[in-house]
Structures are given as C-alpha cells and as structure tokens.
Protein backbone atom coordinates (compact mmCIF):
# COMPACT_ATOMS: atom_id res chain seq x y z
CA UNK A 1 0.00 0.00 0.00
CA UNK A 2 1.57 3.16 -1.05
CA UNK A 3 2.35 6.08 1.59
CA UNK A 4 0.30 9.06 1.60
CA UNK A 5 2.59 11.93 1.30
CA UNK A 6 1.65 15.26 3.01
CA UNK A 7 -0.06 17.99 0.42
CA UNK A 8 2.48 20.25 1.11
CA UNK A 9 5.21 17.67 1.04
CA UNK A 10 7.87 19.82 -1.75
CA UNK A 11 7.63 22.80 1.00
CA UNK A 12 8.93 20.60 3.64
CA UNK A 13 11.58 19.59 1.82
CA UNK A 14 12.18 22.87 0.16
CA UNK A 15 12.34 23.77 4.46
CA UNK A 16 14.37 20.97 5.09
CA UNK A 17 17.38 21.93 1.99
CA UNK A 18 16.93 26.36 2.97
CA UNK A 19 18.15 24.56 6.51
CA UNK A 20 21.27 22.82 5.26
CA UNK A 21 22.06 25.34 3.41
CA UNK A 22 21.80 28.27 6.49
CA UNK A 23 23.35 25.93 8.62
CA UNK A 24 26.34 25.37 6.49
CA UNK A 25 26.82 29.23 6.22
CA UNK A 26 29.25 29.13 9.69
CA UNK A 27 31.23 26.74 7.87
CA UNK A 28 32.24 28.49 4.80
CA UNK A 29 32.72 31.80 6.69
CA UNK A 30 35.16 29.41 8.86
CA UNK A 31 36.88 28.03 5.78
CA UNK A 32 36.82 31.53 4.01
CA UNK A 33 38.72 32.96 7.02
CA UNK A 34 38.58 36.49 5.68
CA UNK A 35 37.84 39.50 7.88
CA UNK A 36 34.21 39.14 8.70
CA UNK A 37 33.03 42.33 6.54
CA UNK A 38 34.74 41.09 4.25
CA UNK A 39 33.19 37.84 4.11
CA UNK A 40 29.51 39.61 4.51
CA UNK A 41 30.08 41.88 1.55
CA UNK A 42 30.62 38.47 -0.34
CA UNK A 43 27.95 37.17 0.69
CA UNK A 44 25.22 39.39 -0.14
CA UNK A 45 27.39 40.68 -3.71
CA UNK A 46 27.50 37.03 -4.94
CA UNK A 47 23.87 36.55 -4.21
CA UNK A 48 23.33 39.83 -5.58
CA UNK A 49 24.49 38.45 -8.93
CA UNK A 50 21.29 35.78 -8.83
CA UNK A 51 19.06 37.76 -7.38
CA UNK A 52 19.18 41.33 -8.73
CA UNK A 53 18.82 40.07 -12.87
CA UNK A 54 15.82 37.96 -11.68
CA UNK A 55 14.54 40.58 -9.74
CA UNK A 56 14.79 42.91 -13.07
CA UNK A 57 13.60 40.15 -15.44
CA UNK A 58 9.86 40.72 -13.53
CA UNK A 59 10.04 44.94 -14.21
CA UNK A 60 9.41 45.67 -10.85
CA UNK A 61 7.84 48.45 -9.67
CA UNK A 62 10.07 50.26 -6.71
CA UNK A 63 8.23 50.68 -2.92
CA UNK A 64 7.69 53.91 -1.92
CA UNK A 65 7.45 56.50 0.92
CA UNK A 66 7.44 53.93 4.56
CA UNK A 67 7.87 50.98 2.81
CA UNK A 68 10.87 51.92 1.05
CA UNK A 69 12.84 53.28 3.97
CA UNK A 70 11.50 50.36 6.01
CA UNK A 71 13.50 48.10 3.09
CA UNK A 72 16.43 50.22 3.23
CA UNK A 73 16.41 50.11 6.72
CA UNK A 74 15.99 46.47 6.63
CA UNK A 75 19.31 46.30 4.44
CA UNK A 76 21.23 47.99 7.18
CA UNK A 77 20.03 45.70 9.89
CA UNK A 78 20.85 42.77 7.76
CA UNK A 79 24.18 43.70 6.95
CA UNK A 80 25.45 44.62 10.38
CA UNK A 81 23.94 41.36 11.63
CA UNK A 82 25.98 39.44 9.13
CA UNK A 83 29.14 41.91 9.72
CA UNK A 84 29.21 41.20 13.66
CA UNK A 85 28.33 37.26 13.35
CA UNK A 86 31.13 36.39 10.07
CA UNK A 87 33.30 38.35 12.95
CA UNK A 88 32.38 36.17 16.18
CA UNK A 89 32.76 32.92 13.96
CA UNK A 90 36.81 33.82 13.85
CA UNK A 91 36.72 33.78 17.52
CA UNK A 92 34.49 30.96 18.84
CA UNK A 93 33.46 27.87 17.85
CA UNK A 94 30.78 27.49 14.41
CA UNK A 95 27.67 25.55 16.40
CA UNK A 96 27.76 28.01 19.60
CA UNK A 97 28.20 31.14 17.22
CA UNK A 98 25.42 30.18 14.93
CA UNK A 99 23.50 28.84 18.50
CA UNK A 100 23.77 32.55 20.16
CA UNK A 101 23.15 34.12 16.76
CA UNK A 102 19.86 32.82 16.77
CA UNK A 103 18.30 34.50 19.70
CA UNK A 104 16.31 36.66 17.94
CA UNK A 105 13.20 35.45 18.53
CA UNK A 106 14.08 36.69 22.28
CA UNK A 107 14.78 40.09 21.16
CA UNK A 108 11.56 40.06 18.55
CA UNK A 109 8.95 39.43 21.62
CA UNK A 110 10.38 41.56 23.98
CA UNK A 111 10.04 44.81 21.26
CA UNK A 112 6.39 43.77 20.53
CA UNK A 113 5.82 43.47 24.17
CA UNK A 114 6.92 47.02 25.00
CA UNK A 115 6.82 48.94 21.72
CA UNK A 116 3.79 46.81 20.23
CA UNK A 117 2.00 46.12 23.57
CA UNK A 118 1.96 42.33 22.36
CA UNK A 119 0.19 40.51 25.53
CA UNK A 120 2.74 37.48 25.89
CA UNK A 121 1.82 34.13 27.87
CA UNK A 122 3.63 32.50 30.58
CA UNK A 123 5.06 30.27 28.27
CA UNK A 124 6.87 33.52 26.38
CA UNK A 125 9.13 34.45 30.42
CA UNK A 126 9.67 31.08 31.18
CA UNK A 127 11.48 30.29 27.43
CA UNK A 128 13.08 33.56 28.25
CA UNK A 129 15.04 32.79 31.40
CA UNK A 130 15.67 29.43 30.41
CA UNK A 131 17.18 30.83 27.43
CA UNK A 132 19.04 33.48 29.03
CA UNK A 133 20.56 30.87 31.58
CA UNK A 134 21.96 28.87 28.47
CA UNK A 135 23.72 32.11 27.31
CA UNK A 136 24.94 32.56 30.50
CA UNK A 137 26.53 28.98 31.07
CA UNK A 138 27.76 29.37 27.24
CA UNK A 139 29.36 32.44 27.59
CA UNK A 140 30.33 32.34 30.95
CA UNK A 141 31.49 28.90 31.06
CA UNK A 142 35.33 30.41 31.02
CA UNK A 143 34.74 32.82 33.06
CA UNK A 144 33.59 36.42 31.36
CA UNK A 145 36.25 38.38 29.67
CA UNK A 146 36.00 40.53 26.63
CA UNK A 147 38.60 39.16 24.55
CA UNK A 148 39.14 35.50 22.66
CA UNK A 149 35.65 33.34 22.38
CA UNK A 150 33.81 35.15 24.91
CA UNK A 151 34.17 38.30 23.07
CA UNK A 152 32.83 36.31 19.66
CA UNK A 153 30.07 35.10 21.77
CA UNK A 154 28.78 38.54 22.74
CA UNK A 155 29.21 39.47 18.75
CA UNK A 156 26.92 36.55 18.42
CA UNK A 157 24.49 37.74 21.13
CA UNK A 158 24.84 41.12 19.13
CA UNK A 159 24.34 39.68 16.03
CA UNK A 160 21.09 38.33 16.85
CA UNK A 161 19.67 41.45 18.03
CA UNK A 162 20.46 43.36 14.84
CA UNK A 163 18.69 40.49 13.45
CA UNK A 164 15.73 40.88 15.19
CA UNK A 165 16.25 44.23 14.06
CA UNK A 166 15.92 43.50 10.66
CA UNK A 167 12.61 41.44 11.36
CA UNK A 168 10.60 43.77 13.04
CA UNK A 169 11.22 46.39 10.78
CA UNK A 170 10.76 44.31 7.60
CA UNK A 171 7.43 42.45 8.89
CA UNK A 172 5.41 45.06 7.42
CA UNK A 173 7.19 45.11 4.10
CA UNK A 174 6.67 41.87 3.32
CA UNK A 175 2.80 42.42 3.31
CA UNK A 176 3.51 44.70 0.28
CA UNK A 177 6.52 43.25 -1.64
CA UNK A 178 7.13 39.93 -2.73
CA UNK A 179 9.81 37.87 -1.89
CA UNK A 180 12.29 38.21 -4.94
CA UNK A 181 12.21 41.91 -4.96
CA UNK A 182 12.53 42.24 -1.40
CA UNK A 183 15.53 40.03 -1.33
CA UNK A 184 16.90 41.83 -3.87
CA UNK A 185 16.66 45.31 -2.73
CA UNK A 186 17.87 43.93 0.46
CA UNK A 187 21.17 42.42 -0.41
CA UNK A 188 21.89 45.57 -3.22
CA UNK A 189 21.90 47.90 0.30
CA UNK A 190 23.67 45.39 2.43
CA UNK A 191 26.66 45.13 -0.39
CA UNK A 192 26.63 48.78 -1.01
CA UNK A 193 27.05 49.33 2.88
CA UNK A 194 29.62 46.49 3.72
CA UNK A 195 31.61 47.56 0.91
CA UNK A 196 31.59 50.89 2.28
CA UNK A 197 32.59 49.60 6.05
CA UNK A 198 35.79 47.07 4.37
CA UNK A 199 36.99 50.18 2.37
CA UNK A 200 36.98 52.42 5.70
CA UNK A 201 38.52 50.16 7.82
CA UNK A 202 41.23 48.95 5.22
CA UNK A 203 39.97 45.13 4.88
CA UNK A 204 41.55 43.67 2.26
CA UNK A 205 38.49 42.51 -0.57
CA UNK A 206 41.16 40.80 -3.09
CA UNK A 207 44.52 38.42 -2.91
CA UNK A 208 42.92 35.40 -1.66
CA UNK A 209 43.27 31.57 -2.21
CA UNK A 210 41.13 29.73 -4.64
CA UNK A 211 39.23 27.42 -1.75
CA UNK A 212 38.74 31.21 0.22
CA UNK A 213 37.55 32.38 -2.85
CA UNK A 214 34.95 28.78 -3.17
CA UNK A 215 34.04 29.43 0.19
CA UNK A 216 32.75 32.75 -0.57
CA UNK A 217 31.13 32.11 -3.70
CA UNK A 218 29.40 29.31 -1.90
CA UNK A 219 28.72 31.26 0.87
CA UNK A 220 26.52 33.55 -1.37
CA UNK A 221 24.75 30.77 -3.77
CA UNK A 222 24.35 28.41 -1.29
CA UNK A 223 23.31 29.52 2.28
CA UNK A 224 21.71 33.11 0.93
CA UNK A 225 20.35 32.25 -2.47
CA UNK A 226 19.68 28.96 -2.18
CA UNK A 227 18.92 28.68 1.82
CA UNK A 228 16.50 31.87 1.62
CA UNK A 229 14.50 31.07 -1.65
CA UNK A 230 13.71 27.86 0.01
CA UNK A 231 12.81 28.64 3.44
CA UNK A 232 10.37 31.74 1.49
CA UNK A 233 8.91 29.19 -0.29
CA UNK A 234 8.12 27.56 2.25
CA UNK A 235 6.59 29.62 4.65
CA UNK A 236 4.03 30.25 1.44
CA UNK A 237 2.69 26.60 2.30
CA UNK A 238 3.64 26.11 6.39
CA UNK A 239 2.73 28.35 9.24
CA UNK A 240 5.55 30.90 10.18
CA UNK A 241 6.17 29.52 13.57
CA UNK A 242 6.05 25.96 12.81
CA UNK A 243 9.17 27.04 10.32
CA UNK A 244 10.13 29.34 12.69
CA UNK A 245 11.28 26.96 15.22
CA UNK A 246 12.19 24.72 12.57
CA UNK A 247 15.04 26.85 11.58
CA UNK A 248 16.75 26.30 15.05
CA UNK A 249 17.85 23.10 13.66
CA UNK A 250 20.52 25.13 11.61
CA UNK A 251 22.76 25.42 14.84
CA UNK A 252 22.28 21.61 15.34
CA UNK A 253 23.27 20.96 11.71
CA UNK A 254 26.21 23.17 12.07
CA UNK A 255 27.66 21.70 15.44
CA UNK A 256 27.61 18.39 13.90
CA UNK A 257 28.99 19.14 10.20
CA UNK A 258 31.76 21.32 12.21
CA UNK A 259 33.10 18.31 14.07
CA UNK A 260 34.57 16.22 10.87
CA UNK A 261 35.48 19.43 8.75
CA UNK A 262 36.99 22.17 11.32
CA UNK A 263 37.02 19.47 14.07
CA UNK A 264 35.32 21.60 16.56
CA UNK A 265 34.02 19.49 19.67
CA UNK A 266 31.31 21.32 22.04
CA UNK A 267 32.48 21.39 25.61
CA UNK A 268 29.86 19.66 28.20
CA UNK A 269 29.61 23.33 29.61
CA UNK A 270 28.36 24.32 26.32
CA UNK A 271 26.21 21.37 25.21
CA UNK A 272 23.68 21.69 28.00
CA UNK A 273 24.09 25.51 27.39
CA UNK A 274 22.43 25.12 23.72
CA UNK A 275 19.94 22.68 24.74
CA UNK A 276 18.84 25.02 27.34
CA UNK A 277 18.89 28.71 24.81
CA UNK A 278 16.93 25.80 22.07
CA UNK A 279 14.48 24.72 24.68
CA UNK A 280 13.70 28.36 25.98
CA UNK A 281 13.42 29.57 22.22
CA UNK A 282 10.96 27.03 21.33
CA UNK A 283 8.87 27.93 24.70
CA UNK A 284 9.31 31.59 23.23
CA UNK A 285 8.04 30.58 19.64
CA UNK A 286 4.80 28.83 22.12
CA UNK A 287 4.24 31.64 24.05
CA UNK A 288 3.84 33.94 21.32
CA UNK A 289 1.73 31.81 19.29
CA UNK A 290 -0.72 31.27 22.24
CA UNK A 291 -0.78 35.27 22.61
C-alpha cells in the first residue's frame, strides 16, 4: 500500500534543503577565514548576482514612501547582523556562534511586548530565562572576559539582536513586496554598505586563495540564495512559527557538520548551554503563538 505523502510535502523539503544550506553558512565563513566584513560583503554581492537580474527580469515596480525606507532600513540591519556574526565565527566555535546568533526570537517578543504592547503568555518568560541561563553557562562557562571566544560570543548575542532588528522592521514590508524583490533590494543595500565599512577600515576585498575564494562564492549561492528562496517558499505553504522553530535546527546541523570538517568538539559546559537557549526559544516561539 503506497504512503500518503503530506499535500504540502515539496515545501517541507524545500524547508528541510533552505536549513542545510543556512546551517552550512558558519562553515564556509570558517573556511573563508577572511575578515568578517569582508566575508559579509561576499555574501550578499555574490547573491546579488542571482538575485538582482531575476529581480529585473519581472520589471518591478520600486516601494515607496514607509515601505521603502523600512527596506532600506531592513538592508542595514541585515548587513550589520551578518558583519558582527562572520566576525564572532573567527573567535568561537561554528555551532555556539550560529547557537547565540539565533536568539532573535528573544529580542523580537520583547520589542512587541513594550513597543507593540503584544500581551505574551507564561510560556513567552519562562522560554526567556531558560534561554538566558543557556547564554549565561555558554558564555560564561570560562569565566567572562572581553577578549578571545567570549568576546565572539557577545558578537553573536549582538548579532542576533540586529537580526531581530531587521525582522521587526521588515514584517510590514513583506505584506507589500514579494519575496524576490525584497531580497533583492535587500542584499543591493547590504553590499553597497559592507563595501563601504571594508573600504573604511582597510579590509583587504582581493589576494585570496582559490578554496577562500569557493568558500565565498558558496557562501553567497548556497546559504543566501539557495537557503533563503527555500525557506520563502516555504513559509508560502507552512505556518511561520512551525518554520520558525524549525530553523533552530541550523545550529544543530552546524555543530555536527563542524566536528569532521573544522574538528570543533562542544564542551559539556556548552552542550547543555544550547539545549537550554533551544528549549527556551521554542517555549518563546509557544508563548507567542498562544498570545
């Protein structure tokens, strides 16, 4: 008897690819080892080179007035989010980088509580502080200093609130733009600005090796284009926070593809850490959708 497969069956696995692809991102930043604006820029430039013609090839129409500075705005949150995590992932570990970079659902329900006067459930404090404690036994599991991999793990932290930056102010934009040209516009500001920041602090954007160079490249087609076409396509078929918390499984994939290819082992200190900041986000993604 033949298995029924699920009607939306292409977006989970379109979910399941955008995933691998995000989670692998960590890892070609590590094997790039460029400066980490430097490494951004690339990121969003190569996409740019995908998504830009087939953004043009549909004769968009450009947003105006809010919209249009809430894209632009967007851009900037985007690329100083990438900027600040590419830089943390030279200093600590891939998994617990991408791990602390992906507190932004934190971040996201705390604005809407006091700037949107979201009413959040019990469910939303107690994923909180559970969270919080994880980040606290990651980061403090050395003891807290501001150099070496405690000071990547705050750019994580920091990372992730520029992200949730970028969410909040781009929520509404979405309702008017579609995906493609919001991507597009997106990454055209975020290489226009990182370019700016790798010229003004003297990074060096050429004399690299070929596999730096590969890592870029895939760094751009693979976790941006690739990662974020799919997960978009699938949150056209799969509630938001069911893919939400779905896409915490990108620090999971990354810990464990880091182990065999940059031989990075989690400390014990640091394993229960994550489970707790993975728990208390997915109580935060429940307490939210209950409010």
């Amino acid at each position: 008897m033949p298995v029924a497969l699920s009607p939306h069956w292409k977006a989970y696995l379109a979910l399941a690819f955008g995933v691998l692809c995000i989670g692998l991102s960590a890892i070609f930043v590590k094997i790039a080892a460029v400066p980490g604006v430097v490494s951004a820029f690339y990121r969003v430039f190569f996409a740019s080179f995908v998504l830009v013609p087939l953004w043009l090839l549909r004769r968009p129409k450009l947003p105006r007035g809010a919209i249009l500075r809430a894209t632009l705005l967007g851009g900037v949150f985007f690329a100083t989010d990438l900027a600040l995590w590419n830089a943390s992932l030279l200093l600590t570990g891939a998994g617990v980088a991408t791990l602390l970079a992906n507190n932004a659902p934190l971040w996201v329900g705390l604005a809407a509580w006091l700037f949107l006067h979201e009413r959040l459930t019990a469910n939303f404090w107690v994923g909180l502080f559970v969270a919080l404690g994880g980040m606290v036994l990651i980061v403090g599991g050395t003891g807290i200093h501001f150099d070496g991999s405690n000071l990547g793990n705050l750019m994580a932290i920091s990372a992730s609130v520029f992200y949730a930056a970028y969410l909040l102010t781009t929520q509404r934009v979405r309702t008017a733009m579609d995906t493609v040209s919001f991507m597009a516009i997106s990454v055209g500001v975020g290489a226009l600005l990182l370019l700016i920041a790798a010229l003004i602090f003297g990074q060096p954007l050429t004399g690299y090796a070929p596999n730096q160079w590969l890592a870029l490249l895939a760094l751009g087609l693979i976790s941006q284009v690739g990662g974020w076409l799919s997960i978009n396509y699938s949150l056209g078929h799969i509630p938001a926070t069911r893919v939400s918390v779905t896409l915490l499984a990108q620090a999971v994939v990354t810990t464990l593809v880091a182990v065999p290819i940059l031989g990075e082992l989690p400390t014990p200190i640091q394993l229960v850490g994550g489970a707790l900041v993975l728990g208390g986000i997915y109580w935060v993604y429940n307490g939210r959708a209950r409010a």
